[in-house]
C-alpha atoms as a PDB file:
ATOM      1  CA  UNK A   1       0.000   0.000   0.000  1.00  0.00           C
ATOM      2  CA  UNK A   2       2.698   2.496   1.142  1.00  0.00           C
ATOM      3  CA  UNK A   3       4.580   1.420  -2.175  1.00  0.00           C
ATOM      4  CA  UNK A   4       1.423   2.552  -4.165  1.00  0.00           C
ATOM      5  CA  UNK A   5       1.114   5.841  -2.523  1.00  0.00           C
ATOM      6  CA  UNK A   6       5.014   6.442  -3.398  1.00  0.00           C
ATOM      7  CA  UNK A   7       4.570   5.740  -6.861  1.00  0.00           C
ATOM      8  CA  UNK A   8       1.580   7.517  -7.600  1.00  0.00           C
ATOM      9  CA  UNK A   9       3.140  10.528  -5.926  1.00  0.00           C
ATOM     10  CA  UNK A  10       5.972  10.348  -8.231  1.00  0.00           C
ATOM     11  CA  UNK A  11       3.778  10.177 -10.893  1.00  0.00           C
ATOM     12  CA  UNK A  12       1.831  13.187  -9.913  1.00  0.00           C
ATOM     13  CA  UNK A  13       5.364  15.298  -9.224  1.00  0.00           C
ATOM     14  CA  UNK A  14       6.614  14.256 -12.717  1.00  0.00           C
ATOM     15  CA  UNK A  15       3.432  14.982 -14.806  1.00  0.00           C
ATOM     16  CA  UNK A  16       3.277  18.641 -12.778  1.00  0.00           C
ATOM     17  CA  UNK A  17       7.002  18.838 -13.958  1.00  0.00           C
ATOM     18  CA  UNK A  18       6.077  17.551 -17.421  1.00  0.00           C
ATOM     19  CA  UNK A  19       3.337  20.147 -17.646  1.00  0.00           C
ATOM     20  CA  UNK A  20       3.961  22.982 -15.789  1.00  0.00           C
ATOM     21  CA  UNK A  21       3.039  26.117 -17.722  1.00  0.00           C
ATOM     22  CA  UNK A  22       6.460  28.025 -18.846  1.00  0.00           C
ATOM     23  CA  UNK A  23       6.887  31.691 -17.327  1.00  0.00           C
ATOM     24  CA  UNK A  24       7.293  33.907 -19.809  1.00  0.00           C
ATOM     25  CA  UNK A  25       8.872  37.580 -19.159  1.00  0.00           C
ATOM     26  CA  UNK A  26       7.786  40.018 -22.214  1.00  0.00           C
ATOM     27  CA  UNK A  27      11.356  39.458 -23.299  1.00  0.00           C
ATOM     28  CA  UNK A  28      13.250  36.088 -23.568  1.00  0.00           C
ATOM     29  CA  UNK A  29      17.064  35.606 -24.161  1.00  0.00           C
ATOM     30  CA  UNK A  30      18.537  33.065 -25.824  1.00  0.00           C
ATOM     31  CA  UNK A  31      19.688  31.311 -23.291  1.00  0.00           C
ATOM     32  CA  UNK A  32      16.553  31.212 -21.633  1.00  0.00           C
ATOM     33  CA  UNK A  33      15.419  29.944 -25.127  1.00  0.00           C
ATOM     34  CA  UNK A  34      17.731  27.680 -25.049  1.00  0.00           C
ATOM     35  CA  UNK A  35      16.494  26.110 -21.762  1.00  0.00           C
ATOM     36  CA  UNK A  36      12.528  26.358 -22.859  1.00  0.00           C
ATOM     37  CA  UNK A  37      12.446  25.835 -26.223  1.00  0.00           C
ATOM     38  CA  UNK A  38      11.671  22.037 -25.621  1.00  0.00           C
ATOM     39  CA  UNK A  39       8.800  22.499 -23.518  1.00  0.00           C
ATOM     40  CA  UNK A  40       5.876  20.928 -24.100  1.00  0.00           C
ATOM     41  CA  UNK A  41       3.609  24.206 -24.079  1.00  0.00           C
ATOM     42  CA  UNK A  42       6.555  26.254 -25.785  1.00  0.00           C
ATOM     43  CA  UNK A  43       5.954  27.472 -29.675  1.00  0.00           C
ATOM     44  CA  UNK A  44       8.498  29.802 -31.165  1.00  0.00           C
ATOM     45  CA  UNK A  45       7.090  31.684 -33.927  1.00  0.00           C
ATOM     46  CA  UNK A  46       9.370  32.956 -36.541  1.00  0.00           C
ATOM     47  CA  UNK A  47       8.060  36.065 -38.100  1.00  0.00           C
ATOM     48  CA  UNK A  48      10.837  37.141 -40.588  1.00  0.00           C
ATOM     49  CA  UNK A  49      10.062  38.767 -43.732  1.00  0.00           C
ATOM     50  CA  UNK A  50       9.971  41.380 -46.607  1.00  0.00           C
ATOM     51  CA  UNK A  51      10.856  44.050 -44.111  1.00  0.00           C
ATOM     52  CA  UNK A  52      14.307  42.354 -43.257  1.00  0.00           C
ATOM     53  CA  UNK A  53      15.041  40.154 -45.946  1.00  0.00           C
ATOM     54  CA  UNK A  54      12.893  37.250 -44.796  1.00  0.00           C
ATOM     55  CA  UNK A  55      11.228  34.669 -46.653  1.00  0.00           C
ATOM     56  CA  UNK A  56       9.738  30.831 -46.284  1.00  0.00           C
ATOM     57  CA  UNK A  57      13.171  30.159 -48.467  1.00  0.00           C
ATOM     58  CA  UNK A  58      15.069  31.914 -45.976  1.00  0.00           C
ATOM     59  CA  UNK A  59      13.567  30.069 -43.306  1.00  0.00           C
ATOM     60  CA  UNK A  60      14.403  26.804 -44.653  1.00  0.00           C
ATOM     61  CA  UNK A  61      17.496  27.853 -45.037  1.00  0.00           C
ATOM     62  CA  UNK A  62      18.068  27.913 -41.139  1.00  0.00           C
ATOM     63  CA  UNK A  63      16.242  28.469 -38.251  1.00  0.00           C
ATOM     64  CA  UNK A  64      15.814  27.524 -34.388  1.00  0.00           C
ATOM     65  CA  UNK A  65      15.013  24.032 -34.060  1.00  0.00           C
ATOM     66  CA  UNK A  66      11.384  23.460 -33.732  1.00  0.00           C
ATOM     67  CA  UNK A  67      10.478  26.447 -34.784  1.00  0.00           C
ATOM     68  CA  UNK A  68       7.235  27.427 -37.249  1.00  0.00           C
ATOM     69  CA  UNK A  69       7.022  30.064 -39.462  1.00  0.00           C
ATOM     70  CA  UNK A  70       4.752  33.068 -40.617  1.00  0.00           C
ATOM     71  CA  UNK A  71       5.330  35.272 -42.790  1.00  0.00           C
ATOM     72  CA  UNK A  72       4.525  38.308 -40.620  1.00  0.00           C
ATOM     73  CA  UNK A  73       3.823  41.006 -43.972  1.00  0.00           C
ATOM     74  CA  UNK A  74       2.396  38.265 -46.212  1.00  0.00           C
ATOM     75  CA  UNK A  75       0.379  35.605 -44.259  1.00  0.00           C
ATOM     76  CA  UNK A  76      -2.375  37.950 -42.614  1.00  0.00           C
ATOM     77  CA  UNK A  77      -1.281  39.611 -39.479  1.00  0.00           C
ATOM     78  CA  UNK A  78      -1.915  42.879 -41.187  1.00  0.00           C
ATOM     79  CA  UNK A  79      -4.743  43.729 -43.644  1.00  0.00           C
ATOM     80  CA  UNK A  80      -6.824  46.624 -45.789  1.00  0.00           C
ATOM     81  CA  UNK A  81      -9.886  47.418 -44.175  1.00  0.00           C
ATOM     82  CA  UNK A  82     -11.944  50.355 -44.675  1.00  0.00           C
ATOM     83  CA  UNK A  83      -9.421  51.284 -47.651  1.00  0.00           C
ATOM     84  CA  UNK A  84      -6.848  51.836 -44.655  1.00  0.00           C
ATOM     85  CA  UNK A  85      -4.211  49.822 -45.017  1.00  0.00           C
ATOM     86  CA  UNK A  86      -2.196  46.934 -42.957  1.00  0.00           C
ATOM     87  CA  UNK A  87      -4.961  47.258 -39.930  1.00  0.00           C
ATOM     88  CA  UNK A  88      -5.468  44.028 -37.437  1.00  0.00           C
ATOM     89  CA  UNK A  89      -8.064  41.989 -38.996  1.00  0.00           C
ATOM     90  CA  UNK A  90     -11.333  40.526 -38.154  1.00  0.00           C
ATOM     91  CA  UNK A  91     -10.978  38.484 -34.670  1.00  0.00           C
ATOM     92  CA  UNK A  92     -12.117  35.176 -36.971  1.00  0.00           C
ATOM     93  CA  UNK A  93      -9.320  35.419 -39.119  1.00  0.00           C
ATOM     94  CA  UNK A  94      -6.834  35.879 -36.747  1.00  0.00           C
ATOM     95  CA  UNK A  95      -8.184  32.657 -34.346  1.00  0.00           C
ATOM     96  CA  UNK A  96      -7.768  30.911 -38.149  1.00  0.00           C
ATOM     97  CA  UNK A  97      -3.704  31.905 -38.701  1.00  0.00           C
ATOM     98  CA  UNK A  98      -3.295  31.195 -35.298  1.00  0.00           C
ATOM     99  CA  UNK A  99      -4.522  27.887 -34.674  1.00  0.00           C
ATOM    100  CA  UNK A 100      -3.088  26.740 -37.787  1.00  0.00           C
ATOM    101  CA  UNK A 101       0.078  27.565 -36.428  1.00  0.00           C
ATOM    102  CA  UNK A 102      -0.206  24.987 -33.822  1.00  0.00           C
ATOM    103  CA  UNK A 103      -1.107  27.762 -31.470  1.00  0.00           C
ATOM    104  CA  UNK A 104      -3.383  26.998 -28.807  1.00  0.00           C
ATOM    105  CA  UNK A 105      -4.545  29.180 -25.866  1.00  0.00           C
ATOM    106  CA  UNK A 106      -2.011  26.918 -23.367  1.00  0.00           C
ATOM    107  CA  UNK A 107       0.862  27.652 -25.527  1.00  0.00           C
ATOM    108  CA  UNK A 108       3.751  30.131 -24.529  1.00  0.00           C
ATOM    109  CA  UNK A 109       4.744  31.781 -28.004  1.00  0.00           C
ATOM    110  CA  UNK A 110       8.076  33.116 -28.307  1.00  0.00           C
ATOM    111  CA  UNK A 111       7.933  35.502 -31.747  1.00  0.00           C
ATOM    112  CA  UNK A 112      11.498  35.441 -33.304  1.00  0.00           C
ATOM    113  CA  UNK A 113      12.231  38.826 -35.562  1.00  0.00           C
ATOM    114  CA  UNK A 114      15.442  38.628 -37.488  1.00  0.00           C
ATOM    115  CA  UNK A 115      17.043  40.606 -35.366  1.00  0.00           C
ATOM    116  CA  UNK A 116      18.823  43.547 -38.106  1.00  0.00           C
ATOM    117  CA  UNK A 117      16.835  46.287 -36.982  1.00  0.00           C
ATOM    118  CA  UNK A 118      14.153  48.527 -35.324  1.00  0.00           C
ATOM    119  CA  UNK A 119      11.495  48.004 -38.149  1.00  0.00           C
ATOM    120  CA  UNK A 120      12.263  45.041 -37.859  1.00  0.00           C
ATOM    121  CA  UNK A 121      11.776  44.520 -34.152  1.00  0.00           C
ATOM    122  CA  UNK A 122       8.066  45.953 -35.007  1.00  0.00           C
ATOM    123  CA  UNK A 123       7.185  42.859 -36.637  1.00  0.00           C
ATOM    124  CA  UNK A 124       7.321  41.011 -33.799  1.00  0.00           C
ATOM    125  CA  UNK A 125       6.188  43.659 -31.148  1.00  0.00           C
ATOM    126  CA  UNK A 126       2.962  43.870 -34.120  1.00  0.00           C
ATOM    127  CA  UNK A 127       2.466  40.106 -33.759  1.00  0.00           C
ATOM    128  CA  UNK A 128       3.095  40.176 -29.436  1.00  0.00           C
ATOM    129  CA  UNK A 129       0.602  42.718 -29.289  1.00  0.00           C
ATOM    130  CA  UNK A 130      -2.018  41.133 -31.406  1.00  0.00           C
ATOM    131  CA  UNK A 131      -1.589  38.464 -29.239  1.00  0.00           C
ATOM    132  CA  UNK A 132      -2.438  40.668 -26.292  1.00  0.00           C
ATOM    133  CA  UNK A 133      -5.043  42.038 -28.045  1.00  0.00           C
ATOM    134  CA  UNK A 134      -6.601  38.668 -28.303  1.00  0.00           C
ATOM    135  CA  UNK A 135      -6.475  38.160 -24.962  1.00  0.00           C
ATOM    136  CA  UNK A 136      -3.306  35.620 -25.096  1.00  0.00           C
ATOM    137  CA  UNK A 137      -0.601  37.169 -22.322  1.00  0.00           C
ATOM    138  CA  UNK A 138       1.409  34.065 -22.525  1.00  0.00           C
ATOM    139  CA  UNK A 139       3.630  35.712 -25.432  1.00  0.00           C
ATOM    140  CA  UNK A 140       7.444  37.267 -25.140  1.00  0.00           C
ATOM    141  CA  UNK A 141       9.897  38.087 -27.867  1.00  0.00           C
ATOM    142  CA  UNK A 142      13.688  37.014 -28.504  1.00  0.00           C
ATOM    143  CA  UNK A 143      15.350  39.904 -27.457  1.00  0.00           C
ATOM    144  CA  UNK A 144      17.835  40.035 -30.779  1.00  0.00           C
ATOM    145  CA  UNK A 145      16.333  37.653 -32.705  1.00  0.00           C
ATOM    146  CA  UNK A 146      17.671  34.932 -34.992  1.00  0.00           C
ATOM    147  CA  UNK A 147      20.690  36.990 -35.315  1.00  0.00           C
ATOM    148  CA  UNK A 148      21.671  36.888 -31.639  1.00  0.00           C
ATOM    149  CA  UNK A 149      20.729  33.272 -31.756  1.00  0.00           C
ATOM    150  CA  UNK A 150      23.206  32.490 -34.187  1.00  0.00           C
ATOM    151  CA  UNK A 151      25.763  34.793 -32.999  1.00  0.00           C
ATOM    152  CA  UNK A 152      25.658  32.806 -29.658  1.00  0.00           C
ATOM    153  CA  UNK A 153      26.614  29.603 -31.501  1.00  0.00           C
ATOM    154  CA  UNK A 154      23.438  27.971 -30.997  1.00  0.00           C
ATOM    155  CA  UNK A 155      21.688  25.016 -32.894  1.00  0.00           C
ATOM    156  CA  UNK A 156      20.050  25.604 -36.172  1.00  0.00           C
ATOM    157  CA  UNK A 157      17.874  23.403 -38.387  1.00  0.00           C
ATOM    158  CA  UNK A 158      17.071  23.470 -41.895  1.00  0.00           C
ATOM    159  CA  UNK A 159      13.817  22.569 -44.022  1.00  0.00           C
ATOM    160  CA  UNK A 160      10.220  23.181 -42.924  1.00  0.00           C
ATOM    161  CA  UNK A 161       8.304  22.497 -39.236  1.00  0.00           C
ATOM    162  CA  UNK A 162       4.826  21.632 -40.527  1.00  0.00           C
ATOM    163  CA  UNK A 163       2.656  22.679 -37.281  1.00  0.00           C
ATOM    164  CA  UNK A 164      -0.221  20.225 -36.157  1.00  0.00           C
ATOM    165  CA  UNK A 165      -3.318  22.296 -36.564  1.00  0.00           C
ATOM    166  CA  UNK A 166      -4.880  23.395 -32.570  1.00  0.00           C
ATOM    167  CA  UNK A 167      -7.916  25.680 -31.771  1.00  0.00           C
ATOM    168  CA  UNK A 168      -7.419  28.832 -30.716  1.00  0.00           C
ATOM    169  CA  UNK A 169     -10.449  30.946 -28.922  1.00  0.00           C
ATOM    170  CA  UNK A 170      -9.323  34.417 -28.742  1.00  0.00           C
ATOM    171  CA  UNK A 171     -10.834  36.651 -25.470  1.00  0.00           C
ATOM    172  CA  UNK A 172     -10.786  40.222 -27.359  1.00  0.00           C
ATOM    173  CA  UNK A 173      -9.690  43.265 -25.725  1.00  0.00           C
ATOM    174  CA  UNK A 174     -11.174  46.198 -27.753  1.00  0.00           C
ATOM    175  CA  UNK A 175     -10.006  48.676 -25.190  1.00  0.00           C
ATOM    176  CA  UNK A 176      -6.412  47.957 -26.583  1.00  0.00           C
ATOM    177  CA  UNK A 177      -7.276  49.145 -30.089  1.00  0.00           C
ATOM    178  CA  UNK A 178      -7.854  52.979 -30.556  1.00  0.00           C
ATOM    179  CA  UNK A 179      -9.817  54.062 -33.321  1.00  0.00           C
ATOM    180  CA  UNK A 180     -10.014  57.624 -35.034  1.00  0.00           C
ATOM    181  CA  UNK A 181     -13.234  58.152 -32.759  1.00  0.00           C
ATOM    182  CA  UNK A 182     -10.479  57.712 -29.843  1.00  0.00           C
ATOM    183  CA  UNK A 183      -7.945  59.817 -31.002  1.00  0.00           C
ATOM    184  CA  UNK A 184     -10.360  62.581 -31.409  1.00  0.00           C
ATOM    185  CA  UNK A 185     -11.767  62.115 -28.140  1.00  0.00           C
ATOM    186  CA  UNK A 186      -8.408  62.068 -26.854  1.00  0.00           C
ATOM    187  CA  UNK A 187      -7.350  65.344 -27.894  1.00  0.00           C
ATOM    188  CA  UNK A 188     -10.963  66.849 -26.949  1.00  0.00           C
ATOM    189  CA  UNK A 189      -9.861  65.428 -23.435  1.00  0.00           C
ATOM    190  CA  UNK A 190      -5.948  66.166 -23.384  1.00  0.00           C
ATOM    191  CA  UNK A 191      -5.249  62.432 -23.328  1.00  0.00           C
ATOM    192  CA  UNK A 192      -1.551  61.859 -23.794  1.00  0.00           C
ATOM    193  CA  UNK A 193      -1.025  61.016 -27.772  1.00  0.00           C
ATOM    194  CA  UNK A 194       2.792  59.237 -28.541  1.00  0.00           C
ATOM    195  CA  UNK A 195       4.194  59.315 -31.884  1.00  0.00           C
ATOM    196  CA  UNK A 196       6.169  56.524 -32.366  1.00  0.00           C
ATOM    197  CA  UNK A 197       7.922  57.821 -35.976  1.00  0.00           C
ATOM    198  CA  UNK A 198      11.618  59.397 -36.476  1.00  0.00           C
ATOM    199  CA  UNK A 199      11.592  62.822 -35.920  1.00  0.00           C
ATOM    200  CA  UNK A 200      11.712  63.791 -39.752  1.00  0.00           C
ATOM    201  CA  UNK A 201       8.056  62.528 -40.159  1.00  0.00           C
ATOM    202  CA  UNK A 202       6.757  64.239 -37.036  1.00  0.00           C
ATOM    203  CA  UNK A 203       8.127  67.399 -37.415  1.00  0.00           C
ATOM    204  CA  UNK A 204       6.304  66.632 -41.141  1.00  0.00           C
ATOM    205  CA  UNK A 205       9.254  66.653 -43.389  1.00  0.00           C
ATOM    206  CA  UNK A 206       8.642  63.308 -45.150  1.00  0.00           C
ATOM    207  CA  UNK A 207       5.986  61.330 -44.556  1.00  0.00           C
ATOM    208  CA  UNK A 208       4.379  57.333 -45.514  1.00  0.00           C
ATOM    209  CA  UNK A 209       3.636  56.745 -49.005  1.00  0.00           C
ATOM    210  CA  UNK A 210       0.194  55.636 -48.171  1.00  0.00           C
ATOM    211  CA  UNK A 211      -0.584  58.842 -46.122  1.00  0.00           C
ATOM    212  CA  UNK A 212      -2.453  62.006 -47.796  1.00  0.00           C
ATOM    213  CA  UNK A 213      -0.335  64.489 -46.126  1.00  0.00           C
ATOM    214  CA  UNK A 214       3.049  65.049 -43.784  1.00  0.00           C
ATOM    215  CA  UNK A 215       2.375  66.154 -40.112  1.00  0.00           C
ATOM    216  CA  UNK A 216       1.548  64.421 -37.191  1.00  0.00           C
ATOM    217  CA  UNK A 217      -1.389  64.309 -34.697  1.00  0.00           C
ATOM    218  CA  UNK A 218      -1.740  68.219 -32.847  1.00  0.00           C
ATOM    219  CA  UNK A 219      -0.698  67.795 -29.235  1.00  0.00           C
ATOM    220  CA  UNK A 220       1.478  64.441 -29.967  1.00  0.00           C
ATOM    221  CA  UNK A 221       4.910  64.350 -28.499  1.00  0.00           C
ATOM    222  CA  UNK A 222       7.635  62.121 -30.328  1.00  0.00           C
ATOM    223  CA  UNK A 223       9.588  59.203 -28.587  1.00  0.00           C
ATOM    224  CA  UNK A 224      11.079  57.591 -31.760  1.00  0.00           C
ATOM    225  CA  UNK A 225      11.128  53.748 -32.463  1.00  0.00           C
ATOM    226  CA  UNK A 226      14.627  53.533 -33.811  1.00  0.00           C
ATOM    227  CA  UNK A 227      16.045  54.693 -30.261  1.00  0.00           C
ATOM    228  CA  UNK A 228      14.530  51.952 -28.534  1.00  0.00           C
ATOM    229  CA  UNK A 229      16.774  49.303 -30.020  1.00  0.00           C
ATOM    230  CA  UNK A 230      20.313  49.102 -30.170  1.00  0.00           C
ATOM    231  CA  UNK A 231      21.620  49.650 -33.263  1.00  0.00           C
ATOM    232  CA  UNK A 232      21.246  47.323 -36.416  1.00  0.00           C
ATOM    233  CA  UNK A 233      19.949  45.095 -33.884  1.00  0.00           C
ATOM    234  CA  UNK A 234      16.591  43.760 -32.303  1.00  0.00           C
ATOM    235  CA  UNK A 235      18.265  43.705 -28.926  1.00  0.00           C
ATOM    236  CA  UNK A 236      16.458  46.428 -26.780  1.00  0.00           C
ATOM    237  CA  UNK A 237      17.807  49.107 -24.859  1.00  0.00           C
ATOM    238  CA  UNK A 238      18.133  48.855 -21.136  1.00  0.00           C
ATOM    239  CA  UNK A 239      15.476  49.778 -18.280  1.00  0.00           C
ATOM    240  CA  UNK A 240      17.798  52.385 -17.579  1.00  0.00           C
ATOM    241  CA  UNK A 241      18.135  53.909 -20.960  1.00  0.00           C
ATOM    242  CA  UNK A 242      14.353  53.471 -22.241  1.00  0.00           C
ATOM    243  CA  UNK A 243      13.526  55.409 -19.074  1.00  0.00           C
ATOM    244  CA  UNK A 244      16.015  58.700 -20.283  1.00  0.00           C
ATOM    245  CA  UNK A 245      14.350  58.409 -23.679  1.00  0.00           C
ATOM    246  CA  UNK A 246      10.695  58.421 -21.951  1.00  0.00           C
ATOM    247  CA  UNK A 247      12.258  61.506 -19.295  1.00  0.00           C
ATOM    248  CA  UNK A 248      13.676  63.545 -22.705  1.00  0.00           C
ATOM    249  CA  UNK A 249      10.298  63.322 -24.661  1.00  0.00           C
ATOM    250  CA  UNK A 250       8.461  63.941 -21.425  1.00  0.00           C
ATOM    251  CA  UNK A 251       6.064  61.128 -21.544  1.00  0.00           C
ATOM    252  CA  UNK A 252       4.176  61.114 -18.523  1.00  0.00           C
ATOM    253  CA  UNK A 253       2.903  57.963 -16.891  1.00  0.00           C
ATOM    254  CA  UNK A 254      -0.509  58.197 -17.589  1.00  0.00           C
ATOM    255  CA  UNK A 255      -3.457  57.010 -19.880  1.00  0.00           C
ATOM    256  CA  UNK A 256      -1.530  56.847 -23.535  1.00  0.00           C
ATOM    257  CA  UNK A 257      -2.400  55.981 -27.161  1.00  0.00           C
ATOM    258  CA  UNK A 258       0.486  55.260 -29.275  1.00  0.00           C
ATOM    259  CA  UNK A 259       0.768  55.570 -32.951  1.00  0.00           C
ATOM    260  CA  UNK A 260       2.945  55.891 -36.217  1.00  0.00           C
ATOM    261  CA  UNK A 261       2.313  55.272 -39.927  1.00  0.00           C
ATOM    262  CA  UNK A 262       0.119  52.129 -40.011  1.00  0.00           C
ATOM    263  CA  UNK A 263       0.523  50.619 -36.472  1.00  0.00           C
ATOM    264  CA  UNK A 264       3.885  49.303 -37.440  1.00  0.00           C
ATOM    265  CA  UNK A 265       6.360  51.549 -34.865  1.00  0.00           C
ATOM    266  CA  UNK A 266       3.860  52.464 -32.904  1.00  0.00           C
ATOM    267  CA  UNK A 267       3.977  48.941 -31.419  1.00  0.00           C
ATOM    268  CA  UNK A 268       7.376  48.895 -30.655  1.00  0.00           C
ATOM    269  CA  UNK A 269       6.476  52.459 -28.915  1.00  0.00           C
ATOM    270  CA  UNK A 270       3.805  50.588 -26.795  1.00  0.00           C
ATOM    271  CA  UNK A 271       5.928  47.827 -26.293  1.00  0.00           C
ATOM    272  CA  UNK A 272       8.054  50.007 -24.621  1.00  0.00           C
ATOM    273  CA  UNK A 273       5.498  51.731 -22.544  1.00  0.00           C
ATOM    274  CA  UNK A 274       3.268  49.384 -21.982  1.00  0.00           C
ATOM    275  CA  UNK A 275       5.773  46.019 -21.362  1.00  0.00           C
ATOM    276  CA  UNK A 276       8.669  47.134 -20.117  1.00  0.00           C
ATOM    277  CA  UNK A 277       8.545  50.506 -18.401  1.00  0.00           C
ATOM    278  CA  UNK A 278       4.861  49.389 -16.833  1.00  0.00           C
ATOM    279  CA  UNK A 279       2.837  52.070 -18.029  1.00  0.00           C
ATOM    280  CA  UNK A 280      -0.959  51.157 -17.485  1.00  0.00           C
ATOM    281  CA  UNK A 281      -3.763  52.084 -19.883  1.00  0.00           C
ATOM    282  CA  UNK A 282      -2.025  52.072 -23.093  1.00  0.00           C
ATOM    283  CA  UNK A 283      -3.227  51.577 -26.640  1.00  0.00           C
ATOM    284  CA  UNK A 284      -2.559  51.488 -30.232  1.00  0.00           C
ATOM    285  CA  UNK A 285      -4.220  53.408 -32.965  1.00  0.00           C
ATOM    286  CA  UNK A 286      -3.436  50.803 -35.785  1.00  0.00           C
ATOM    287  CA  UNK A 287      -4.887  52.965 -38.153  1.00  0.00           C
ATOM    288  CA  UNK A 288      -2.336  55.714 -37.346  1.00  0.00           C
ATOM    289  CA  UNK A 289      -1.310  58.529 -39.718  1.00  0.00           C
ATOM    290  CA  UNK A 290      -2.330  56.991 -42.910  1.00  0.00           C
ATOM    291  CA  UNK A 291      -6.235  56.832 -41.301  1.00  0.00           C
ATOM    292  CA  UNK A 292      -6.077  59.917 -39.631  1.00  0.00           C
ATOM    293  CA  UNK A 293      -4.542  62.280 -42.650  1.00  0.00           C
ATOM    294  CA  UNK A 294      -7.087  60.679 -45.051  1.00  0.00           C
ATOM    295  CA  UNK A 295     -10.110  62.837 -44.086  1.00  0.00           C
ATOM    296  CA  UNK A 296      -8.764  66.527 -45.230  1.00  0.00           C
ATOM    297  CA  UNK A 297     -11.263  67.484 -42.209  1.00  0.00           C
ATOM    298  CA  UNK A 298      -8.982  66.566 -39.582  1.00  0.00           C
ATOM    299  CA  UNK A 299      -5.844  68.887 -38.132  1.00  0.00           C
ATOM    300  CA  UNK A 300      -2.180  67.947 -38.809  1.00  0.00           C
ATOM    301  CA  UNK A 301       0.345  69.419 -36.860  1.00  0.00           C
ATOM    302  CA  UNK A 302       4.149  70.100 -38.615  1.00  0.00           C
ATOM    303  CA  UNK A 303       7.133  71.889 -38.177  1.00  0.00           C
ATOM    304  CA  UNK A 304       7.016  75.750 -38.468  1.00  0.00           C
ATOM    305  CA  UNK A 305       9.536  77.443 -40.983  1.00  0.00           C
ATOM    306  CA  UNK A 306      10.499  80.462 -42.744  1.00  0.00           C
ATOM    307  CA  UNK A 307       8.417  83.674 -41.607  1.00  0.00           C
ATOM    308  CA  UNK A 308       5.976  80.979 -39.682  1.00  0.00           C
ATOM    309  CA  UNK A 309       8.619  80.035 -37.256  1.00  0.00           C
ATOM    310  CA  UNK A 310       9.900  83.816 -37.844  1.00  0.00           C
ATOM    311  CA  UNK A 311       6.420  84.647 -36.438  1.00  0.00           C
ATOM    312  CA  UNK A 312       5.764  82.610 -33.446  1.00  0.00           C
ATOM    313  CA  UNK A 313       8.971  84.219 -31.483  1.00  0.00           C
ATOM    314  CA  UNK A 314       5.943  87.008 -30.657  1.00  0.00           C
ATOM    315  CA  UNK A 315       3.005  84.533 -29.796  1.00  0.00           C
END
């Protein structure tokens, strides 16, 4: 009897061991990767694409062991709606890509950029916060990427990880996607509004080929994407440095909607807010610059020159 009760207590400490749910930290390292990666609950999602040279080819090519693959500009984590371009899509479609990524709502997804850049760390803060969005918190991202991953010397695989097909239910959060309805109630209200795009657009001196017209948002204050990464990496910045960049725009902890061209920077920008320095209350305007500049109705806000800027030294 006492043998029975040893053995089925082993049993019970190996299976919680076996399927314990993997913590997850909003960023992962590859050696914690390294550790995890096996896991029965773990999925790492490779996202590379377009933006940094990425492809299914590319993929096949090498990758971390295990790993399955989306193409994050081409298989439908971004799409036209309302004649705005690269907004999330319908909840439906996204339970779809999902689930037929061998993505259930137990897994912890780990979403692998490329690691060459701060665009390029968008496409997986895009993809981490859609998974928020859906109501899925069990989501972090490489911090570098494949490139750190290879740069550390470890293992890579070649060829293609066909996922098995799961079910994912998504739990949608609508009060993490700001529409233009938002925005304009935001700056009715005085609600903080963070541009997420370099300087040169914000200050309206070049602007996204999809967008009517330069400027940014009236009242917006700029904390720039490509700052919060370090260099032509994916690896962010330090606590201690992405809090100086939030103290020299002057972002104020408070209620915040983040935004950019087409919701592409801006999630890095509420990545940074929202994951890592803690900020509560923080959302996206996916729609961004390229909804908001469409309607000729609504204010833009740019740079003063010549006799302009001449003329406000007396305001």
């Amino acid at each position: 009897m006492i043998k029975r009760i040893v053995l089925l207590t082993a049993g019970l400490l190996f299976a919680g061991q076996v399927f314990a749910a993997t913590e997850l930290q909003p960023l992962v390292d590859v050696q914690w990767l390294q550790a995890n990666k096996d896991n029965a609950d773990v999925v790492v999602l490779d996202v590379r694409n377009t933006i940094d040279g990425g492809s299914r080819e590319v993929f096949e090519q090498g990758h971390i062991p295990g790993a399955v693959y989306s193409n994050y500009a081409q298989a439908g984590w971004r799409v036209k709606r309302d004649g705005v371009v690269a907004k999330l899509p319908p909840v439906a479609d996204l339970e779809a890509l999902i689930g037929a990524l061998g993505i259930d709502n137990e897994s912890a997804v780990v979403v692998v950029p490329a690691g060459v850049g701060a665009t390029d760390f968008g496409s997986a803060a895009r993809v981490y916060w859609t998974f928020k969005v859906l109501g899925h918190d069990r989501v972090a991202i490489l911090d570098g990427g494949y490139k750190a991953w290879v740069a550390a010397g470890a293992p890579v695989e070649q060829g293609w990880n066909a996922p098995e097909a799961a079910a994912f239910q998504a739990n949608f959060r609508p009060r993490m996607v700001a529409d233009t309805a938002d925005v304009e109630a935001a700056m009715a209200e005085g609600i903080q509004l963070v541009d997420s795009r370099p300087a040169e657009h914000f200050l309206g001196r070049g602007k996204h080929p999809a967008a009517r017209a330069a400027g940014t948002i009236p009242g917006a204050i700029n904390l720039e994407q490509q700052k919060l990464v370090k260099g032509e990496s994916t690896e962010f910045v330090s606590r201690e440095t992405l809090q100086q960049l939030i103290d020299e725009a002057e972002v104020a902890r408070e209620p915040t909607i983040t935004f950019c061209n087409t919701g592409h920077w801006a999630s890095t920008g509420w990545f940074a807010l929202s994951e890592i320095a803690g900020y509560q209350n923080v959302t996206m305007y996916d729609g961004s610059m390229v909804e908001w500049a469409a309607d000729e109705s609504r204010p833009l806000q740019v740079e003063k020159r010549g006799l302009q800027k001449l003329l406000s030294i007396f305001d």
